[in-house]
Protein backbone atom coordinates (compact mmCIF):
# COMPACT_ATOMS: atom_id res chain seq x y z
CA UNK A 1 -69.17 30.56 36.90
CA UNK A 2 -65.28 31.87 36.27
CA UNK A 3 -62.80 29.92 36.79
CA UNK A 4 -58.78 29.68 36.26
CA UNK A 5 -57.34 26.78 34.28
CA UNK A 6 -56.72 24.23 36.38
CA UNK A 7 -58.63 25.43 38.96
CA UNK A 8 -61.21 22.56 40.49
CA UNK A 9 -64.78 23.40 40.49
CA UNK A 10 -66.83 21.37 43.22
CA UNK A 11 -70.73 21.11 42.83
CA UNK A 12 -72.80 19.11 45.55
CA UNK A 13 -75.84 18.58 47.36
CA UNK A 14 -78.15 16.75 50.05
CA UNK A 15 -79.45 13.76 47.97
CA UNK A 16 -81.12 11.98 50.63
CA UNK A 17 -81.62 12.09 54.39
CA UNK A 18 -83.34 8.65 55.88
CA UNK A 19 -83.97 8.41 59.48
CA UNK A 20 -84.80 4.92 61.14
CA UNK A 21 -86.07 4.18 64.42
CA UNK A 22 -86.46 0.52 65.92
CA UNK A 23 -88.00 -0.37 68.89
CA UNK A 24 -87.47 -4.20 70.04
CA UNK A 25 -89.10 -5.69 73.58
CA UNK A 26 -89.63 -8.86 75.43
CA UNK A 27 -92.67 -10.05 74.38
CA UNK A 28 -94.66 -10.53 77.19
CA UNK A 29 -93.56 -8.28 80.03
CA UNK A 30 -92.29 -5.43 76.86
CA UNK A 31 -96.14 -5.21 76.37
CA UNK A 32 -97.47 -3.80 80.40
CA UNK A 33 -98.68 -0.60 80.42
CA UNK A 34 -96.37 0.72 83.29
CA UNK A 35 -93.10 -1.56 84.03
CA UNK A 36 -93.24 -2.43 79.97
CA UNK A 37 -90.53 0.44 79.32
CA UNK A 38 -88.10 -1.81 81.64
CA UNK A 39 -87.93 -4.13 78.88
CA UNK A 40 -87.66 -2.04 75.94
CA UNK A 41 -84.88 -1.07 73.80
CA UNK A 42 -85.02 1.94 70.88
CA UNK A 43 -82.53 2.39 68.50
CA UNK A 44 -82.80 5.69 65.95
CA UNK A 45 -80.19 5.97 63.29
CA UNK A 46 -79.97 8.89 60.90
CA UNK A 47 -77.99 8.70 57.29
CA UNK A 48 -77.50 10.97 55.18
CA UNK A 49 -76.52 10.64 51.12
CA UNK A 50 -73.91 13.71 49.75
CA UNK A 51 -73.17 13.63 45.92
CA UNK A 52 -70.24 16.10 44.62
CA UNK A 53 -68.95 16.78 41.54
CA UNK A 54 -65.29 17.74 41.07
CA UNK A 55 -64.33 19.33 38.01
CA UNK A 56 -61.27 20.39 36.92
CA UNK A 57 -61.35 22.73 33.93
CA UNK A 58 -58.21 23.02 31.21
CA UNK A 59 -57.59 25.27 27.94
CA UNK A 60 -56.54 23.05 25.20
CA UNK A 61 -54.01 25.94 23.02
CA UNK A 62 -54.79 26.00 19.33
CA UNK A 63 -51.90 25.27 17.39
């Protein structure tokens, strides 16, 4: 990689990608084969995890 002086280099990826999914009922009725959906609830999240790197490169003149 070339770069100016000064110039920022960035450098990143996907570190992680979690995905949840929760599913909470009333107990009794939440349990019946048909009407049991009526008393359901799902919940799915998704999350993801980014890491980047910023670098900023500078020339140091010899004296």
């Amino acid at each position: 990689m070339l770069v100016d002086d000064g110039q920022i280099i960035v450098l990143g990826g996907l570190i992680g990608d979690d995905n949840s999914s929760i599913i909470q009922k009333v107990p009794l009725p939440g349990g019946l084969p048909f009407i049991g959906d009526f008393f359901k609830y799902q919940f799915c999240a998704s999350n993801r995890t980014n890491l980047m790197i910023f670098l900023r490169p500078t020339v140091i003149p010899d004296n």
